[in-house]
Structure formats: C-alpha cells, structure tokens
PDB file of N, CA and C in Angstrom:
ATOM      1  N   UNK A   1     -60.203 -84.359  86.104  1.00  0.00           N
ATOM      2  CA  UNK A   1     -60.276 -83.338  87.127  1.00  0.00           C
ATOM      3  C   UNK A   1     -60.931 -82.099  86.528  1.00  0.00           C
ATOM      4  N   UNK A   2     -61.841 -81.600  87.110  1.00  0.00           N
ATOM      5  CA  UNK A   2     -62.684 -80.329  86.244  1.00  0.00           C
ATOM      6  C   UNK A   2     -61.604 -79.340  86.740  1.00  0.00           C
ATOM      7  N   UNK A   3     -62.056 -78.026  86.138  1.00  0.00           N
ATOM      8  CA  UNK A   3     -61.325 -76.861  86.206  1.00  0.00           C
ATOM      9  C   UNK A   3     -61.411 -76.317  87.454  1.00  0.00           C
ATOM     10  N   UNK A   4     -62.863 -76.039  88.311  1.00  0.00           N
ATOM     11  CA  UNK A   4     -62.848 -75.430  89.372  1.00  0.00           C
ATOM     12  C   UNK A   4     -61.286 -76.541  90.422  1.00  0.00           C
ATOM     13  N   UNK A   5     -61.163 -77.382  90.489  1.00  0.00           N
ATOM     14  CA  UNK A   5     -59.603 -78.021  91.149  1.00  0.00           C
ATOM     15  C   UNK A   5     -58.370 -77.057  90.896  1.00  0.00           C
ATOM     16  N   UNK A   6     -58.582 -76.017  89.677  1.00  0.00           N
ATOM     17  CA  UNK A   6     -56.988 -75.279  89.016  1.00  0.00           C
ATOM     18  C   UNK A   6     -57.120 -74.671  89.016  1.00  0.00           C
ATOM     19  N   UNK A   7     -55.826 -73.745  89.947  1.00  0.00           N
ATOM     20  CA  UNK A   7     -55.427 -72.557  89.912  1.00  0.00           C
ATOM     21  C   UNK A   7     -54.600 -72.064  89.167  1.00  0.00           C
ATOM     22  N   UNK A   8     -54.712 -70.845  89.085  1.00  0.00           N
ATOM     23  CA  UNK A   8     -53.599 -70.283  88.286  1.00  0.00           C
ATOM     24  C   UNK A   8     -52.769 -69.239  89.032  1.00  0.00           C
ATOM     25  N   UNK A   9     -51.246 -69.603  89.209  1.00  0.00           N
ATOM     26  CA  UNK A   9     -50.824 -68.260  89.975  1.00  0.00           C
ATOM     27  C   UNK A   9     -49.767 -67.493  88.775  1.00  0.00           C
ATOM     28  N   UNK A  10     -49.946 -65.707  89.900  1.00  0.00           N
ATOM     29  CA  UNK A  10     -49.174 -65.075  88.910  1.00  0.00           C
ATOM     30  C   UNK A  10     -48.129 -64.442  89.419  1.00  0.00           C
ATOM     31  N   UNK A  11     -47.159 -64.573  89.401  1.00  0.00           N
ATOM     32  CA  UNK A  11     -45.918 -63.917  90.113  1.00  0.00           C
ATOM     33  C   UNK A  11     -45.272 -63.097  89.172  1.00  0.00           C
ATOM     34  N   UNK A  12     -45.421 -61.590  89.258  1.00  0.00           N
ATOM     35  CA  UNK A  12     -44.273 -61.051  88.107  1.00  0.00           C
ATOM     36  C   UNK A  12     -44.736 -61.289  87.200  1.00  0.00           C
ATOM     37  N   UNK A  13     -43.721 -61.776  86.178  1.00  0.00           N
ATOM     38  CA  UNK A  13     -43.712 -62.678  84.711  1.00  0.00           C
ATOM     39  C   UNK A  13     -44.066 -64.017  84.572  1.00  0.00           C
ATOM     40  N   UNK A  14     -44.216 -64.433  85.630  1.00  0.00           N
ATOM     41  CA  UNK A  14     -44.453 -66.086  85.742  1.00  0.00           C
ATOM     42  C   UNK A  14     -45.537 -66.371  85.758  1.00  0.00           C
ATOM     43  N   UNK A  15     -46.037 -67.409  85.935  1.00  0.00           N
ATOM     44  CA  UNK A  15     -47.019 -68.064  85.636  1.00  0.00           C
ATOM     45  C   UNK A  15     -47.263 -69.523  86.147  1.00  0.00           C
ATOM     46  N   UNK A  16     -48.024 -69.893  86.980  1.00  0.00           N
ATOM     47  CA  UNK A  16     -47.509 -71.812  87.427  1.00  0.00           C
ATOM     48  C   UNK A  16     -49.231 -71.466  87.310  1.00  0.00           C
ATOM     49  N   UNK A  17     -49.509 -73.297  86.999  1.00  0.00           N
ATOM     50  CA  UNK A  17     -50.880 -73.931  87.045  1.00  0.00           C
ATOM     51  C   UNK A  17     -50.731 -74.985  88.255  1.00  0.00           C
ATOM     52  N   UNK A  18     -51.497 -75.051  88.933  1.00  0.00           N
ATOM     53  CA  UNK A  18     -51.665 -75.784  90.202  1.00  0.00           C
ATOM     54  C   UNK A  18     -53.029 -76.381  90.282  1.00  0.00           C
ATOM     55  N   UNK A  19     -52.942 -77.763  90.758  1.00  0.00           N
ATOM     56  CA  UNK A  19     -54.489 -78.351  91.013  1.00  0.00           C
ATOM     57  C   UNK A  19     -54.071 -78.716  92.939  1.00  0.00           C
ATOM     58  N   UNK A  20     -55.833 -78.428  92.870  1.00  0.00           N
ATOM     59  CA  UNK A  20     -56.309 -78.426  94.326  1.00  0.00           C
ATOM     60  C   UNK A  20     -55.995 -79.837  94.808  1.00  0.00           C
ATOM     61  N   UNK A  21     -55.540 -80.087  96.010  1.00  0.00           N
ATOM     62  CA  UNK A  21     -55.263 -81.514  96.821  1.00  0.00           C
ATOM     63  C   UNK A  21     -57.004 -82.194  96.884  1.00  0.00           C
ATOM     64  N   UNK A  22     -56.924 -83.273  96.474  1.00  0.00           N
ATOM     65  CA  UNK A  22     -58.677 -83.815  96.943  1.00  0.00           C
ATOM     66  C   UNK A  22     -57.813 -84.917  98.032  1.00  0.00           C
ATOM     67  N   UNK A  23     -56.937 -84.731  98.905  1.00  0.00           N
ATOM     68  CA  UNK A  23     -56.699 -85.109 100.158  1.00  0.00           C
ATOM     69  C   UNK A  23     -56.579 -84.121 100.994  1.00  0.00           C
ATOM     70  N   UNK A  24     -56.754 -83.392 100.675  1.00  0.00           N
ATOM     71  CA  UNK A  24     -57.010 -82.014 102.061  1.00  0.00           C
ATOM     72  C   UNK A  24     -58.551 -81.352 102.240  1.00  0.00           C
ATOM     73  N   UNK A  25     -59.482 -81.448 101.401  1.00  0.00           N
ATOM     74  CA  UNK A  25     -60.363 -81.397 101.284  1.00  0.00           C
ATOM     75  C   UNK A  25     -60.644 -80.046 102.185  1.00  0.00           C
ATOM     76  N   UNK A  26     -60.934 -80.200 103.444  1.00  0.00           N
ATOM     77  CA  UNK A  26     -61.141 -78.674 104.089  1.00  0.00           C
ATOM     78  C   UNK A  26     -59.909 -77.978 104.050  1.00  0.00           C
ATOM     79  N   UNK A  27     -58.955 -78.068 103.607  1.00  0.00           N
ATOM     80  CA  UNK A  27     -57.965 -76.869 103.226  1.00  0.00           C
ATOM     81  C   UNK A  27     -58.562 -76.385 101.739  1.00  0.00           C
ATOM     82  N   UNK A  28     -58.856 -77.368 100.434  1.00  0.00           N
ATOM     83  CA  UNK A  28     -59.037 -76.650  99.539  1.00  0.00           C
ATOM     84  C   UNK A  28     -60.104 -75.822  99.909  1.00  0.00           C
ATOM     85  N   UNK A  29     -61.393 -76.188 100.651  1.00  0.00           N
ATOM     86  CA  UNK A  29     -62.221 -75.020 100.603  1.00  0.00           C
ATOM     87  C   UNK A  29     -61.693 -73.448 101.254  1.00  0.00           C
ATOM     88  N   UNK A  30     -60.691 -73.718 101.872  1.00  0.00           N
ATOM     89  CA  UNK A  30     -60.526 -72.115 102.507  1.00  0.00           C
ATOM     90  C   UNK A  30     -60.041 -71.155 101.295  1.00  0.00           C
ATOM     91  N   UNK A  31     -59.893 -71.395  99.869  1.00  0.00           N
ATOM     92  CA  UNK A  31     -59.621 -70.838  98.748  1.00  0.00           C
ATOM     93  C   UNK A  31     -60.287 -70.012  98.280  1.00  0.00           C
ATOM     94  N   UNK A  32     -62.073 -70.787  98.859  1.00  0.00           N
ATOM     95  CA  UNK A  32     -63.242 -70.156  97.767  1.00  0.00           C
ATOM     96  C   UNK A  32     -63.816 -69.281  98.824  1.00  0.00           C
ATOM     97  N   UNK A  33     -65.014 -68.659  98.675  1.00  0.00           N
ATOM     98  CA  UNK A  33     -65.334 -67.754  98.904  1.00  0.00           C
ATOM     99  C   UNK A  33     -66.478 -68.135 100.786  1.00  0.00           C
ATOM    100  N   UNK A  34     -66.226 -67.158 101.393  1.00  0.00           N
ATOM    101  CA  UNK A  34     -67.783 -68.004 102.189  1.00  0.00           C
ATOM    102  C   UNK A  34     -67.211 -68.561 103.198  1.00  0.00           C
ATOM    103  N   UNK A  35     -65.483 -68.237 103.878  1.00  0.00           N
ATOM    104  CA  UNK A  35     -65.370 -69.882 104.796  1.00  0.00           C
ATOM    105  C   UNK A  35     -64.641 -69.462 105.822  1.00  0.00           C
ATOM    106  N   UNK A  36     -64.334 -70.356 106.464  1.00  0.00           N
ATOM    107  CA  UNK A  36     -63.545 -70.422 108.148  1.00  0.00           C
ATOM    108  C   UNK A  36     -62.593 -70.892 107.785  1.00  0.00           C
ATOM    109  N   UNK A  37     -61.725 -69.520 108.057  1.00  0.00           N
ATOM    110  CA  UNK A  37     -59.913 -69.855 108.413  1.00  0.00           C
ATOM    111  C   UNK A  37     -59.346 -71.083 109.217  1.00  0.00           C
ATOM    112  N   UNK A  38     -60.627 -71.037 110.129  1.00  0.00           N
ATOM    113  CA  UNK A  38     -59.722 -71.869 111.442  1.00  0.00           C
ATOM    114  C   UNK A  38     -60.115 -73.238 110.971  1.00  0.00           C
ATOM    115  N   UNK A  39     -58.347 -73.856 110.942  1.00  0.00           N
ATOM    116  CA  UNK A  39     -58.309 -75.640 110.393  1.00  0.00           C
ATOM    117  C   UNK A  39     -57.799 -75.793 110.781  1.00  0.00           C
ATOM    118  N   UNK A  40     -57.609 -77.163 110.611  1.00  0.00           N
ATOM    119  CA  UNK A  40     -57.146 -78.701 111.518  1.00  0.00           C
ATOM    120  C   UNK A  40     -55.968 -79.204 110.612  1.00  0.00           C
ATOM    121  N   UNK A  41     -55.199 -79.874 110.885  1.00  0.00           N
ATOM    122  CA  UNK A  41     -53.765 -80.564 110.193  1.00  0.00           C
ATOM    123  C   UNK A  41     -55.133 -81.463 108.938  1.00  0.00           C
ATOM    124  N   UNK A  42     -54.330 -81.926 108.157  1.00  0.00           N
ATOM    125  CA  UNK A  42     -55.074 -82.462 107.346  1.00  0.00           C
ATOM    126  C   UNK A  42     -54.119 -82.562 105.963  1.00  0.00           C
ATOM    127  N   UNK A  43     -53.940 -84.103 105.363  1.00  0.00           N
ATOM    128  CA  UNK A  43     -52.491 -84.928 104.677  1.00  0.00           C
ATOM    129  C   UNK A  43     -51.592 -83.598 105.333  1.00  0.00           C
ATOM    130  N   UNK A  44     -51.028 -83.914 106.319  1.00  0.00           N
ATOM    131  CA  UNK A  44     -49.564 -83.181 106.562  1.00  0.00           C
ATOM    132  C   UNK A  44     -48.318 -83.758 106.500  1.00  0.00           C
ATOM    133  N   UNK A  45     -47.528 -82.741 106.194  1.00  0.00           N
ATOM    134  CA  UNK A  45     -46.160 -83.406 106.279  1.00  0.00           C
ATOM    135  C   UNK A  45     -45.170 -81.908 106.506  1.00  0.00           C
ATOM    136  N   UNK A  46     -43.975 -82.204 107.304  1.00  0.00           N
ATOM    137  CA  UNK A  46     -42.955 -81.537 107.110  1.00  0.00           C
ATOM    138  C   UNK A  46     -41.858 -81.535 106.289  1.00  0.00           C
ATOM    139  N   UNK A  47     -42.070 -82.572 105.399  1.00  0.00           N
ATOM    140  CA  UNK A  47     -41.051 -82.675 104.562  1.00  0.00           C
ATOM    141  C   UNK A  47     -41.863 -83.193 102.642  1.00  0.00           C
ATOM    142  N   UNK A  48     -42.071 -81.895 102.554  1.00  0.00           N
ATOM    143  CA  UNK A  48     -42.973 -81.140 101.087  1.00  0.00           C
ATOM    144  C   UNK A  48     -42.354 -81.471  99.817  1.00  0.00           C
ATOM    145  N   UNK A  49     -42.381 -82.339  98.820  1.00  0.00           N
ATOM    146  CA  UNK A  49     -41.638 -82.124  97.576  1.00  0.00           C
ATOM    147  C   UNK A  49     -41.973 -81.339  96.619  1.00  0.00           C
ATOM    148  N   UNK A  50     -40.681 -80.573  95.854  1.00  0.00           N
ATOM    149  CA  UNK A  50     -40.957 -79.591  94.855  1.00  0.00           C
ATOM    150  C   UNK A  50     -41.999 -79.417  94.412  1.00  0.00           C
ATOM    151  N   UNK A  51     -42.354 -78.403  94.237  1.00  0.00           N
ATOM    152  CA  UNK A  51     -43.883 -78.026  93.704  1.00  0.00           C
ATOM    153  C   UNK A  51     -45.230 -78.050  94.659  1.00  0.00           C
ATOM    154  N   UNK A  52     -44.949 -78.471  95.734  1.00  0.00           N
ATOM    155  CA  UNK A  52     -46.111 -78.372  96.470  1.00  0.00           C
ATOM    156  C   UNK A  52     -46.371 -77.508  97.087  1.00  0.00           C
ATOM    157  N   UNK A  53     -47.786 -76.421  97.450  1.00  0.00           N
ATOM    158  CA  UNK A  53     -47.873 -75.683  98.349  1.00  0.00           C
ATOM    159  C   UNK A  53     -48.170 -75.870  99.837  1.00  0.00           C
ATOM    160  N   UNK A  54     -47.876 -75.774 100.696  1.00  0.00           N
ATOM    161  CA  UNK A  54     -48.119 -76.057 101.751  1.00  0.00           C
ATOM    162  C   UNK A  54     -48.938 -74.865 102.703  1.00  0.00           C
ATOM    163  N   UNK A  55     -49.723 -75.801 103.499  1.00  0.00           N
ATOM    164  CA  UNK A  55     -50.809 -74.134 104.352  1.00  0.00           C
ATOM    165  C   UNK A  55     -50.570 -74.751 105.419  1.00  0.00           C
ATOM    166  N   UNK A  56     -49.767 -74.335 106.445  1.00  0.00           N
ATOM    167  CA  UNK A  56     -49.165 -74.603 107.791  1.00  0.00           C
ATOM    168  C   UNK A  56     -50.544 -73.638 108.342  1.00  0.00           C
ATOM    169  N   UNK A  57     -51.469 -73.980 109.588  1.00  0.00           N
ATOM    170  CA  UNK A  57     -52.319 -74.005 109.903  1.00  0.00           C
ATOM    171  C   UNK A  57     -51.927 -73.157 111.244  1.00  0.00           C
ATOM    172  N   UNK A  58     -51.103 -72.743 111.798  1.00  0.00           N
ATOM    173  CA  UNK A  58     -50.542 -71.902 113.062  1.00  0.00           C
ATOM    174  C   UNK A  58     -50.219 -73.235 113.805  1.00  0.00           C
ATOM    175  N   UNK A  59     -49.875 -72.422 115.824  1.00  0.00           N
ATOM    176  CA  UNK A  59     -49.895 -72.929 116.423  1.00  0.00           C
ATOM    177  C   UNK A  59     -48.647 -72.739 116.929  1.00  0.00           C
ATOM    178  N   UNK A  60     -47.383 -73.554 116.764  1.00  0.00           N
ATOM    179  CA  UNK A  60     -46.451 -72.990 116.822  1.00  0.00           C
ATOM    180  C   UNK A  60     -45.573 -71.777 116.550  1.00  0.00           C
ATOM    181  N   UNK A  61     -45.849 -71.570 115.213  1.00  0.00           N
ATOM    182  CA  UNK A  61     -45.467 -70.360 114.631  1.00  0.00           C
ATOM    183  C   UNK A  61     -47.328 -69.930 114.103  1.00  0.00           C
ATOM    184  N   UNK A  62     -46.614 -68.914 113.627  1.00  0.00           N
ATOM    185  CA  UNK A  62     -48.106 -68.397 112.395  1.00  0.00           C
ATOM    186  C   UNK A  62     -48.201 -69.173 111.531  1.00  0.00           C
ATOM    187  N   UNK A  63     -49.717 -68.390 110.923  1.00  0.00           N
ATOM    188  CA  UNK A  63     -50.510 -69.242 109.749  1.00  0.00           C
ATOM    189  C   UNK A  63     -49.321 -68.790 108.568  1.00  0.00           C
ATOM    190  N   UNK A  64     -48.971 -69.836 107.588  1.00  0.00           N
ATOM    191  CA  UNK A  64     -48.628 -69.385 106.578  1.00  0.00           C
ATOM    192  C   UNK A  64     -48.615 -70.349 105.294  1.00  0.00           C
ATOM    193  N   UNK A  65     -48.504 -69.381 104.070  1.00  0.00           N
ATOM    194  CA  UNK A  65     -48.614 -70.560 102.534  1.00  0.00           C
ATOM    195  C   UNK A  65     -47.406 -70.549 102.064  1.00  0.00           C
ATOM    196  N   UNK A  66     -46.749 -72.153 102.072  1.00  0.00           N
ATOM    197  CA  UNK A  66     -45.641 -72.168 101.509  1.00  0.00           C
ATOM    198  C   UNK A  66     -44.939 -72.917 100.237  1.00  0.00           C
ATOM    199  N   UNK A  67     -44.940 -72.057  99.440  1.00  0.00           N
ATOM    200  CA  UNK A  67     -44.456 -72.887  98.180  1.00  0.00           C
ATOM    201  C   UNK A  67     -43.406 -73.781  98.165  1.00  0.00           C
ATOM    202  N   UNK A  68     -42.749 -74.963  98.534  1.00  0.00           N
ATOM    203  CA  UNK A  68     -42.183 -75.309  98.108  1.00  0.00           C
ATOM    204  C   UNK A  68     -41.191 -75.957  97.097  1.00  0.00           C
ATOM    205  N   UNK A  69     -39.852 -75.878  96.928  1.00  0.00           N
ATOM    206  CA  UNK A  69     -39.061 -76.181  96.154  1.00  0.00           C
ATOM    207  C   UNK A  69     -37.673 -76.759  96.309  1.00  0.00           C
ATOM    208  N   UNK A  70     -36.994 -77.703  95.717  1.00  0.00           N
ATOM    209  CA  UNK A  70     -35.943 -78.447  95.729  1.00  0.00           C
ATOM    210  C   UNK A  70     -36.201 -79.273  97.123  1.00  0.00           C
ATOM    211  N   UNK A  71     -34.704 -80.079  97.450  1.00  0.00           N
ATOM    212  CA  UNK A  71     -34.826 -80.940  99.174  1.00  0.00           C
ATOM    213  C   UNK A  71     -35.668 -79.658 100.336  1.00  0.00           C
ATOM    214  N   UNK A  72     -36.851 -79.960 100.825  1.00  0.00           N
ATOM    215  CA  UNK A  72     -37.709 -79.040 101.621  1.00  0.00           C
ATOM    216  C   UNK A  72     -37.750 -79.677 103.501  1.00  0.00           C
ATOM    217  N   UNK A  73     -37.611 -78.961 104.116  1.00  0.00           N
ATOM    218  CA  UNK A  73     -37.670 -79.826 105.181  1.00  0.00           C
ATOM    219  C   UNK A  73     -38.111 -78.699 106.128  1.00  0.00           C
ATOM    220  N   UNK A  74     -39.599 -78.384 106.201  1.00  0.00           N
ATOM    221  CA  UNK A  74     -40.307 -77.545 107.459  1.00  0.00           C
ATOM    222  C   UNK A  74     -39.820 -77.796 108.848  1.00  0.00           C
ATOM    223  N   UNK A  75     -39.090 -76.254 109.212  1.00  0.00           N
ATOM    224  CA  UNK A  75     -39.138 -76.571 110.907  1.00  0.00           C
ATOM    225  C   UNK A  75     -39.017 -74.938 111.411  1.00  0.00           C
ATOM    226  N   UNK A  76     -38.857 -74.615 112.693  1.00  0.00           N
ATOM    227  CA  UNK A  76     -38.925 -73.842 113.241  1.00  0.00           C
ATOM    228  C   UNK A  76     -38.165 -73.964 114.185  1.00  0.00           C
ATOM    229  N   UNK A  77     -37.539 -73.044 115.438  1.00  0.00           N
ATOM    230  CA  UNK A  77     -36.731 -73.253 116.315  1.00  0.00           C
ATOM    231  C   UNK A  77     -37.105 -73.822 117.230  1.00  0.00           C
ATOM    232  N   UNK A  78     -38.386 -73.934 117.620  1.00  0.00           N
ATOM    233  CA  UNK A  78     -38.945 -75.404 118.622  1.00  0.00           C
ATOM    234  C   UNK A  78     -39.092 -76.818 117.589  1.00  0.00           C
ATOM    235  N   UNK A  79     -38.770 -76.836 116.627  1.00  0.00           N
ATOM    236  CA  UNK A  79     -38.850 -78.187 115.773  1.00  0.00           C
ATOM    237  C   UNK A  79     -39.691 -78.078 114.302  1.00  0.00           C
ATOM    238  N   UNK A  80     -39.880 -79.597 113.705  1.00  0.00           N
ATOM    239  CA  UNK A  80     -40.605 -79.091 112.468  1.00  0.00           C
ATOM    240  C   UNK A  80     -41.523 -78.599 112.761  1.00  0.00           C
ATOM    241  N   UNK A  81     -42.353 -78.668 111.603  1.00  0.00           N
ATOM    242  CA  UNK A  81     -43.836 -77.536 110.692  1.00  0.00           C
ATOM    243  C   UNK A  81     -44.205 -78.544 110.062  1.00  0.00           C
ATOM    244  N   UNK A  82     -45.390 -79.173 110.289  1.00  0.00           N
ATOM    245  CA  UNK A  82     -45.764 -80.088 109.428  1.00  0.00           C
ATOM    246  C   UNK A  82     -46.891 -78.834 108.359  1.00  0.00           C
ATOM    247  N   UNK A  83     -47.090 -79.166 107.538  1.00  0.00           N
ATOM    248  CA  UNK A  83     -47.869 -78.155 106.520  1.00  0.00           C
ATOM    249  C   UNK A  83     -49.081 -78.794 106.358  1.00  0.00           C
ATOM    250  N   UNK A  84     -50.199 -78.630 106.111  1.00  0.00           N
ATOM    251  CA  UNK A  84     -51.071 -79.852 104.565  1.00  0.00           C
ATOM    252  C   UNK A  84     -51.018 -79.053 103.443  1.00  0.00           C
ATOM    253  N   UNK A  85     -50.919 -80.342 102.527  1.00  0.00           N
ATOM    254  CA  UNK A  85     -50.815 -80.123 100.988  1.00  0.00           C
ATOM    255  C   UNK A  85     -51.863 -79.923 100.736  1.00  0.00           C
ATOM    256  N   UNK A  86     -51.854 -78.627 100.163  1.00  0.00           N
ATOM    257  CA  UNK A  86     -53.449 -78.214  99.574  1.00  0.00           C
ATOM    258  C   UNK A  86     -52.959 -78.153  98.151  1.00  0.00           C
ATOM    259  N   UNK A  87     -52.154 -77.825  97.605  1.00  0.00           N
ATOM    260  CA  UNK A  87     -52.049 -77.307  95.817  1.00  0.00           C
ATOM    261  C   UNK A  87     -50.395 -78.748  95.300  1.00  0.00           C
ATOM    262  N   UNK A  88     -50.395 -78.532  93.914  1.00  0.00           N
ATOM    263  CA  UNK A  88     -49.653 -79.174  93.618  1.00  0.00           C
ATOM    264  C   UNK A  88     -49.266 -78.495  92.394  1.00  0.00           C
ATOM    265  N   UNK A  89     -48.062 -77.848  91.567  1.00  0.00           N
ATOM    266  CA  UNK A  89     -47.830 -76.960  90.661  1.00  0.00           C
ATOM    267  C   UNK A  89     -48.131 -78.049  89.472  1.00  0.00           C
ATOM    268  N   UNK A  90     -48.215 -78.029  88.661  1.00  0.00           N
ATOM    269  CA  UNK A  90     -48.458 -78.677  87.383  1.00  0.00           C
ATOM    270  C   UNK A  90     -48.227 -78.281  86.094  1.00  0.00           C
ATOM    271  N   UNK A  91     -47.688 -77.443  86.556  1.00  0.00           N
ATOM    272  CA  UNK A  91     -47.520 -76.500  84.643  1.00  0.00           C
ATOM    273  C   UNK A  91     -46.255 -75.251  85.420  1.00  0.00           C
ATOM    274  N   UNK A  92     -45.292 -74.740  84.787  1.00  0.00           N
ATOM    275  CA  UNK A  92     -44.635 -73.675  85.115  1.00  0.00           C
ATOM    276  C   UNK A  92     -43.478 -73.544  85.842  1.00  0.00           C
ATOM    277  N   UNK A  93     -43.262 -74.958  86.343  1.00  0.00           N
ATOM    278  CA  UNK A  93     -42.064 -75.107  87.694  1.00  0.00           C
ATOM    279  C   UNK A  93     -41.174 -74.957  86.883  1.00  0.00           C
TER     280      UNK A  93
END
C-alpha cells in the first residue's frame, strides 16, 4: 500500500495512523483536495468495528465522521446510520 492511502491523525497527545478504504473509493477521494462533498452510500454498514472511521453521508440526520470504537451500533431516533468505511486505524488504538 503506498503512503498517499495513510493518514495520520492528531488528537491532543495522540496520535493514530490510518489507511484509506480501497472499497470506498469515492469516499477516499473527498479527503484530497479538488472535490464534491455530495456522495452516495458506498461499503456501508451500521454496525462499524473498532477502529474504523465512518463518513455517514446525510440524509437522515447530518453529514458526519465517525470514529469508531468498542461494540458500535449506528442509529438515530428514526433508526440506524449506515456509515461507509473510508479509514481504518492501524497504528495508535
């Protein structure tokens, strides 16, 4: 996997390494520079395992990026949130 796939995030003191989903493909591009917000579901799921980020795409609720961690189970008060997996932590959890 080349480098442009890894991110690096920085929270505080922390530090996690994350590689880009190559099953979401138009989610990883909304990262880089140059692009259109507006996307489509793509590998989704509402139920995320540790370490994954999730980019819930609106619709029901708002757009939002969600890190997940431990038993995860996306929903909202009309029902789940399916997300797509765009990132995957790899270093730092």
């Amino acid at each position: 996997m080349s480098n442009s796939n890894r991110i690096l995030i920085t929270a505080g003191p922390s530090q996690l390494k994350a590689m880009l989903e190559s099953t979401a493909p138009r989610n990883v591009r909304l990262f880089f520079p140059n692009t259109n917000f507006i996307i489509q579901f793509e590998n989704h799921t509402a139920y995320p395992n540790p370490g994954h980020f999730m980019l819930y795409p609106g619709g029901i609720s708002k757009t939002e990026i969600l890190l997940c961690y431990g038993g995860v189970a996306s929903t909202s008060k009309d029902g789940p949130l399916a997300g797509n997996h765009s990132w995957t932590i790899t270093e730092g959890a």
